[in-house]
N, C-alpha and C. Protein backbone atom coordinates (compact mmCIF):
# COMPACT_ATOMS: atom_id res chain seq x y z
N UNK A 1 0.84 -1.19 0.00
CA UNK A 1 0.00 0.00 0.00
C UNK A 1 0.88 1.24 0.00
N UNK A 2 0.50 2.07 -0.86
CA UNK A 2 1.58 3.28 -0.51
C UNK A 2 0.90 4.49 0.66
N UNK A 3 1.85 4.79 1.35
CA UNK A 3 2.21 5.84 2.09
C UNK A 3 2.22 6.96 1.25
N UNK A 4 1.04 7.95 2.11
CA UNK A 4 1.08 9.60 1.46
C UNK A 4 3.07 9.88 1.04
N UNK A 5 4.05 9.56 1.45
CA UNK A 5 4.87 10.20 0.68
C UNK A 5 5.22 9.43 -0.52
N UNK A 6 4.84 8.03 -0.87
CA UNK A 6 4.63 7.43 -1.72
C UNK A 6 3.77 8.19 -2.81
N UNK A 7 2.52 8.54 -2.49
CA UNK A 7 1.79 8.92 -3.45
C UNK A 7 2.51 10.37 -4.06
N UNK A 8 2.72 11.24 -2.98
CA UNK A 8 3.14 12.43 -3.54
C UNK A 8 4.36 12.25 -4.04
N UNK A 9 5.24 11.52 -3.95
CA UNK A 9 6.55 11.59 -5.13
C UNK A 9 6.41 10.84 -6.34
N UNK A 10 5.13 9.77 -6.11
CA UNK A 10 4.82 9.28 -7.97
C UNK A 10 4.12 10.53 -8.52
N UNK A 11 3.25 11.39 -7.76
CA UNK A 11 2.23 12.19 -8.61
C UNK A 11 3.04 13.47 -8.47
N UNK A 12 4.33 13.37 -8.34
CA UNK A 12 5.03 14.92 -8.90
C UNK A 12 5.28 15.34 -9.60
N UNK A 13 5.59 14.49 -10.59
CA UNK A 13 5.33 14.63 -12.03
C UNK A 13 3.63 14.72 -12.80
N UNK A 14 4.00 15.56 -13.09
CA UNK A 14 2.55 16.51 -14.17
C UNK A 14 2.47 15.45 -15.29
N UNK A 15 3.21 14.89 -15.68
CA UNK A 15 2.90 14.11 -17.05
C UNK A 15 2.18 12.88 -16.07
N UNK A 16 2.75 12.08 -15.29
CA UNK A 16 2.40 11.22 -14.79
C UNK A 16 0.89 11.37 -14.04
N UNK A 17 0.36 12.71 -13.41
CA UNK A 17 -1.17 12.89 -13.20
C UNK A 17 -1.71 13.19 -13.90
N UNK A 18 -1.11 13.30 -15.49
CA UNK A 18 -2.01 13.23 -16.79
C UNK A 18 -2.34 12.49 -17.17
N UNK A 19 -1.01 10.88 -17.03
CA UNK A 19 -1.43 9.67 -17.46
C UNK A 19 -2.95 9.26 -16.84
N UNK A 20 -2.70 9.45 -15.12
CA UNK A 20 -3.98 8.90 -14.38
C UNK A 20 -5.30 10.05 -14.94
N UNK A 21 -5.42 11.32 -14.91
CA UNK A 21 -6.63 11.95 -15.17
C UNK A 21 -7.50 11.06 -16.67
N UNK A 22 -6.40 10.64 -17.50
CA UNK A 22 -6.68 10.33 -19.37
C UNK A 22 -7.20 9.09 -18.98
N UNK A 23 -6.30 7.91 -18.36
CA UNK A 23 -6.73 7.01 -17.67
C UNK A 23 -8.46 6.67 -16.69
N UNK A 24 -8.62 7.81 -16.32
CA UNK A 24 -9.52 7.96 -15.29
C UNK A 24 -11.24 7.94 -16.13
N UNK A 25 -10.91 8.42 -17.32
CA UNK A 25 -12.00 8.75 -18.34
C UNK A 25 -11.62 7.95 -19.28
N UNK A 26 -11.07 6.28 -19.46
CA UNK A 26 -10.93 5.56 -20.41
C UNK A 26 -11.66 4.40 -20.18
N UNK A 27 -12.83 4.04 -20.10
CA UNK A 27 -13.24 2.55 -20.10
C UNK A 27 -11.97 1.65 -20.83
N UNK A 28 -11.68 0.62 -19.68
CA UNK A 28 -10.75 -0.37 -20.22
C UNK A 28 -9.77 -0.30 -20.83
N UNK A 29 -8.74 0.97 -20.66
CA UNK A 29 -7.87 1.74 -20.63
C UNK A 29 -7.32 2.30 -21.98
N UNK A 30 -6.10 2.25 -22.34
CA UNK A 30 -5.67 2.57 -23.82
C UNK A 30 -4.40 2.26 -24.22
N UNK A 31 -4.58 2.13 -25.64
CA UNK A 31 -3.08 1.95 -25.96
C UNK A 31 -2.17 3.22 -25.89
N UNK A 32 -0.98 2.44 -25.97
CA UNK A 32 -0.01 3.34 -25.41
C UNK A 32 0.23 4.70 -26.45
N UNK A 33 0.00 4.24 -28.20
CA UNK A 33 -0.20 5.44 -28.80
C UNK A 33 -1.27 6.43 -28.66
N UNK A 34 -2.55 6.12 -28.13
CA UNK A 34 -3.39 6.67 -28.03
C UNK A 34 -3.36 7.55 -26.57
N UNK A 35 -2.81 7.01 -25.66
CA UNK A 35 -2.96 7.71 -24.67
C UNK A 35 -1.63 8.77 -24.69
N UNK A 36 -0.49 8.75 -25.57
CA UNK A 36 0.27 9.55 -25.98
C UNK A 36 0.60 10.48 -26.63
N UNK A 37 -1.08 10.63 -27.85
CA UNK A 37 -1.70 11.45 -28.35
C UNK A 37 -2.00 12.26 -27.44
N UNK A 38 -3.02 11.82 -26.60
CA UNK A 38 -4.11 12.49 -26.02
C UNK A 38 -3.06 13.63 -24.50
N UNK A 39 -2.07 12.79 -23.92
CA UNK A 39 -1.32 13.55 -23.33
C UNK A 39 -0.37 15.33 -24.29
N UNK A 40 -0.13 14.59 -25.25
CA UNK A 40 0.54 15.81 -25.93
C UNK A 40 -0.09 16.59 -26.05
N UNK A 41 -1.73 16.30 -26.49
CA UNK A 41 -2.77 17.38 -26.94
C UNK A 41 -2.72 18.19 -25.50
N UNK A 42 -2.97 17.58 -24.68
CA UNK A 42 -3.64 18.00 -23.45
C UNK A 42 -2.39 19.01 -22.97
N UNK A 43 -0.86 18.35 -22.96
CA UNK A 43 0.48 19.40 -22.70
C UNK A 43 0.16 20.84 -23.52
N UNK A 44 0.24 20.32 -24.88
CA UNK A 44 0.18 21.70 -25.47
C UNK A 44 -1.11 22.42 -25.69
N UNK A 45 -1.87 22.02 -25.28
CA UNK A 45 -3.25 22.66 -25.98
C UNK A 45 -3.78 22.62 -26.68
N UNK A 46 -3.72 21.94 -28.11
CA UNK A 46 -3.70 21.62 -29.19
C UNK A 46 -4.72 20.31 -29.53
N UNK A 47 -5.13 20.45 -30.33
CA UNK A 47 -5.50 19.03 -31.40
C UNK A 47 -4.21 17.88 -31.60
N UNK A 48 -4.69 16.53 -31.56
CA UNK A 48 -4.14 15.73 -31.44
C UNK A 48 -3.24 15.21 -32.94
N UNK A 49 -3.87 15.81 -33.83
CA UNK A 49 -3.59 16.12 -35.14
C UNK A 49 -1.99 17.20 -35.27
N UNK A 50 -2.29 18.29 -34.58
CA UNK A 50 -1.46 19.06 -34.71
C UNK A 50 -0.05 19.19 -33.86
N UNK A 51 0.11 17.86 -33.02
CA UNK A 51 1.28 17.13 -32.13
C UNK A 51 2.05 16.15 -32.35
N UNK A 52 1.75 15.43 -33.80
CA UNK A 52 1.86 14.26 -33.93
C UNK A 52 3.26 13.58 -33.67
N UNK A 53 3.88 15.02 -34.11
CA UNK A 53 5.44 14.53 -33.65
C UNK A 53 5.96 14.53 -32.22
N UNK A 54 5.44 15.48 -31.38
CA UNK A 54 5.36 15.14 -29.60
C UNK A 54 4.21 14.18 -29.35
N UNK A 55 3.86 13.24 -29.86
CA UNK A 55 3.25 12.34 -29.68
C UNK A 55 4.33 11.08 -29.63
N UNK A 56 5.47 10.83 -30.37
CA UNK A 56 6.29 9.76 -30.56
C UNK A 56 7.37 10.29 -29.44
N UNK A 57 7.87 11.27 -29.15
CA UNK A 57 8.32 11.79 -27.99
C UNK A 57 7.76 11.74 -26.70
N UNK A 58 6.21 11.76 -26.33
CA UNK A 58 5.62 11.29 -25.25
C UNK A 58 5.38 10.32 -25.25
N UNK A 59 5.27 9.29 -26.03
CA UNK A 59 4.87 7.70 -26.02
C UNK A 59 6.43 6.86 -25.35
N UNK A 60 7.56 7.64 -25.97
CA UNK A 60 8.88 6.73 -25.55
C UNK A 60 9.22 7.28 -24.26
N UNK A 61 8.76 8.44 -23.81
CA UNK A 61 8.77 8.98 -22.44
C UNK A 61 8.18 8.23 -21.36
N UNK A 62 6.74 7.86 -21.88
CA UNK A 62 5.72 6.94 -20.96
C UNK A 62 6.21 5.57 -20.71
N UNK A 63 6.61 5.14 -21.91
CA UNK A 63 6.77 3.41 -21.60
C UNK A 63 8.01 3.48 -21.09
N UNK A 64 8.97 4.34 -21.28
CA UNK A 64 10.23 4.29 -20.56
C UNK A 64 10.15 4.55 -19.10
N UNK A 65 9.26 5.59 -18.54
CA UNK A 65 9.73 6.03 -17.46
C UNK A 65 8.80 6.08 -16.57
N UNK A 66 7.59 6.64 -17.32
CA UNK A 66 5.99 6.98 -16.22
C UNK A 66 5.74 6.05 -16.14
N UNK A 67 5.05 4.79 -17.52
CA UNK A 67 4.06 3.87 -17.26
C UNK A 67 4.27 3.09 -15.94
N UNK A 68 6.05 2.75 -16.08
CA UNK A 68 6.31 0.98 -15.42
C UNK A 68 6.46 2.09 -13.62
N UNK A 69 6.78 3.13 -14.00
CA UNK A 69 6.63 4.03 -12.31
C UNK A 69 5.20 3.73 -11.92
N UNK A 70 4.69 4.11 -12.66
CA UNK A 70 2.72 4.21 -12.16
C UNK A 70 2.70 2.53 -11.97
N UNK A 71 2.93 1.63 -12.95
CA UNK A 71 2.97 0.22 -12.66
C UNK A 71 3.37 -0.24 -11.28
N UNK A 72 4.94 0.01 -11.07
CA UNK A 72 5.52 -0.65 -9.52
C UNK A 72 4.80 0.22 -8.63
N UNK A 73 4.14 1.35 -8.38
CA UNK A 73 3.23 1.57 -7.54
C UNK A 73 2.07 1.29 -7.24
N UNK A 74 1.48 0.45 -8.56
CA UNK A 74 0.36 -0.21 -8.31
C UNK A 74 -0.98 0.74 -8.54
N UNK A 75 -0.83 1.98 -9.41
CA UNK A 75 -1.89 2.71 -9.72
C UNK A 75 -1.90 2.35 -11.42
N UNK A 76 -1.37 1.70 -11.76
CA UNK A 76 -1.67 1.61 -12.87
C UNK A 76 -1.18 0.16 -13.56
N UNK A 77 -1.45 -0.35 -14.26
CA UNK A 77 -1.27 -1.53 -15.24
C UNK A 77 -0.87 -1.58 -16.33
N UNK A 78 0.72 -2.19 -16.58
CA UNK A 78 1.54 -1.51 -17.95
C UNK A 78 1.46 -2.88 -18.66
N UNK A 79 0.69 -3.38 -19.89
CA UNK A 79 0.79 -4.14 -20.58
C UNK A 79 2.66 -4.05 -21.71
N UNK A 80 3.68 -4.38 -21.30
CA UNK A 80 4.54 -3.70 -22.08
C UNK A 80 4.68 -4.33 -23.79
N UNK A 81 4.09 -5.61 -24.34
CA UNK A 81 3.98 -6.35 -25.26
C UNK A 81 2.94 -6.04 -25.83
N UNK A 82 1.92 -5.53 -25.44
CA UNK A 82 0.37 -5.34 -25.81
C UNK A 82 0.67 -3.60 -26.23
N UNK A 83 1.68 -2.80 -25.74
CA UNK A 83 1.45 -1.52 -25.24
C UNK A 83 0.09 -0.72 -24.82
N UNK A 84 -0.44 -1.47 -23.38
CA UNK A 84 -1.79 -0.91 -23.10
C UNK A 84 -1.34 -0.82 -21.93
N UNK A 85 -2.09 0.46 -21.41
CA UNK A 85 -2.33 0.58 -19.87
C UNK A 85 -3.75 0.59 -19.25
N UNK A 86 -4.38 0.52 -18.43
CA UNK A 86 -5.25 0.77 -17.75
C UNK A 86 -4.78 0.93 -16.30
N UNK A 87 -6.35 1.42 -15.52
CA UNK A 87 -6.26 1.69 -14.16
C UNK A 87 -5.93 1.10 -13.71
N UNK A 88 -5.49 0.18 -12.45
CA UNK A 88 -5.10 -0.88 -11.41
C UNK A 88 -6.22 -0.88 -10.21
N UNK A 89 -6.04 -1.96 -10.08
CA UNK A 89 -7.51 -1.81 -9.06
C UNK A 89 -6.67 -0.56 -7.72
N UNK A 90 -5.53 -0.64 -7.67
CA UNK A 90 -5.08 0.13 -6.00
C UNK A 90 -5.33 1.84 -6.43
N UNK A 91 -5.77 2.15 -7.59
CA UNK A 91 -5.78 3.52 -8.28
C UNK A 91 -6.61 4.31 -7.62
N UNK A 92 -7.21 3.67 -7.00
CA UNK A 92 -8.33 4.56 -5.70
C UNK A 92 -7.18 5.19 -4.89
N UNK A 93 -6.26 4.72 -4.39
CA UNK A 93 -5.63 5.70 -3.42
C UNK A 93 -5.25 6.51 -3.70
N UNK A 94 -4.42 7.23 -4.87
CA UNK A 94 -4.42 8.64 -5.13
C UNK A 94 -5.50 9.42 -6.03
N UNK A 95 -6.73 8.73 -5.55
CA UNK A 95 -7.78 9.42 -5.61
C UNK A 95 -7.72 11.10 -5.44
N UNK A 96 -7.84 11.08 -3.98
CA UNK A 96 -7.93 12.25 -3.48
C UNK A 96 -6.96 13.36 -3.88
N UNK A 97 -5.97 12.69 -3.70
CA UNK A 97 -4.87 13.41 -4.15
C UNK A 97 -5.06 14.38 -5.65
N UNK A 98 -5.48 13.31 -6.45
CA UNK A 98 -5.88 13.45 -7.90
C UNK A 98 -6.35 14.68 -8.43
N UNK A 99 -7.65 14.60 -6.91
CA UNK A 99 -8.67 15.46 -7.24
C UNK A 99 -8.45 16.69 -6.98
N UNK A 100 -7.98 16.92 -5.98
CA UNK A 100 -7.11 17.97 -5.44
C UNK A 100 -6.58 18.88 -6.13
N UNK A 101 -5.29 18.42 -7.10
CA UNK A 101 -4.50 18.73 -7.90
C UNK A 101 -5.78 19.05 -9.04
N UNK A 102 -6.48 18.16 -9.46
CA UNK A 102 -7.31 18.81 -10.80
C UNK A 102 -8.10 20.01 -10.69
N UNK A 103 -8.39 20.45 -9.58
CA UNK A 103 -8.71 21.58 -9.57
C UNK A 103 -7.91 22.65 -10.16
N UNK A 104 -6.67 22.81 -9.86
CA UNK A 104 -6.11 23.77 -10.39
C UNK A 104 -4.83 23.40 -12.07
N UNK A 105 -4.95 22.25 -12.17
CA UNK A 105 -4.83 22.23 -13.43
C UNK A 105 -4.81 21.03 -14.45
N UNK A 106 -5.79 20.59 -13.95
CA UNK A 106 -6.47 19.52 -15.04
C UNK A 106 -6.72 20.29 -16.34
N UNK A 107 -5.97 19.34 -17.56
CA UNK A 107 -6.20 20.10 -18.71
C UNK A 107 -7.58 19.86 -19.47
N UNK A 108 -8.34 20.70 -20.04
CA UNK A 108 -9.39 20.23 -20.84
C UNK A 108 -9.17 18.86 -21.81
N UNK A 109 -10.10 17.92 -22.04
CA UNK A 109 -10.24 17.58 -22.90
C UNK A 109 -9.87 17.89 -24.04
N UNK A 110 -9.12 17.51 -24.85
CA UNK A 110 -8.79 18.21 -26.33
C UNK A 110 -9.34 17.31 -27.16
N UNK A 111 -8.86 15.94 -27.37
CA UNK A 111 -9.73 15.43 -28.40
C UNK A 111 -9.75 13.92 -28.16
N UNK A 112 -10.33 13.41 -28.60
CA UNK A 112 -10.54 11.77 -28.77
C UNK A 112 -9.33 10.74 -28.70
N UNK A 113 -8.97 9.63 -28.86
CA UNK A 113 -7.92 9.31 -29.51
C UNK A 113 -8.75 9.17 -30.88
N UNK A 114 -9.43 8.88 -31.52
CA UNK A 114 -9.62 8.81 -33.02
C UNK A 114 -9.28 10.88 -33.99
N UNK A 115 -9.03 11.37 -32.94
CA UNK A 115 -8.72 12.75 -33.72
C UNK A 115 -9.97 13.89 -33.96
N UNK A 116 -11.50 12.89 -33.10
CA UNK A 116 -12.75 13.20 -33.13
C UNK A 116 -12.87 14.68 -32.40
């Protein structure tokens, strides 16, 4: 189980409480290109269309460094052969935390993974 300083040094990273917010609104989670889209859009502001190349730059970022972090903490589930992640059942505990933080800067929605 992690310990509040557990939670707050996985969720210090901004990319990594992006993974969980994108995560959080994915029935049955996503592939790793898709949720690497949807992070870039969400970094820059932008259409998922108009990132495509910080899209291959956030995807080798994630599977390298965030996913298997969010993984050994047990908030998240890194398929690394499949490249899929989803929630983990222990993802309730930095719930609160989550929510907290989205108040002041959860990014909008930008777009789909289909580019919708």
């Amino acid at each position: 189980m992690l310990d509040t300083d557990a939670i707050f040094d996985v969720l210090a990273v901004r990319r990594r409480r992006y993974v969980l917010y994108t995560l959080l609104e994915a029935d049955g989670g996503l592939a790793l290109r898709d949720l690497a889209g949807l992070i870039a859009a969400a970094e820059a502001g932008r259409p998922i269309a108009a990132v495509a190349g910080a899209c291959r730059r956030v995807a080798a970022d994630l599977a390298r460094t965030h996913l298997p972090a969010l993984d050994r903490e047990g908030l998240v589930e890194y398929d690394r052969e499949r490249e899929h992640a989803r929630l983990a059942d222990g993802h309730d505990r930095a719930t609160s935390y989550l929510e907290l933080a989205s108040r002041y800067e959860r990014p909008a929605t930008v777009a789909s993974p289909d580019g919708a």
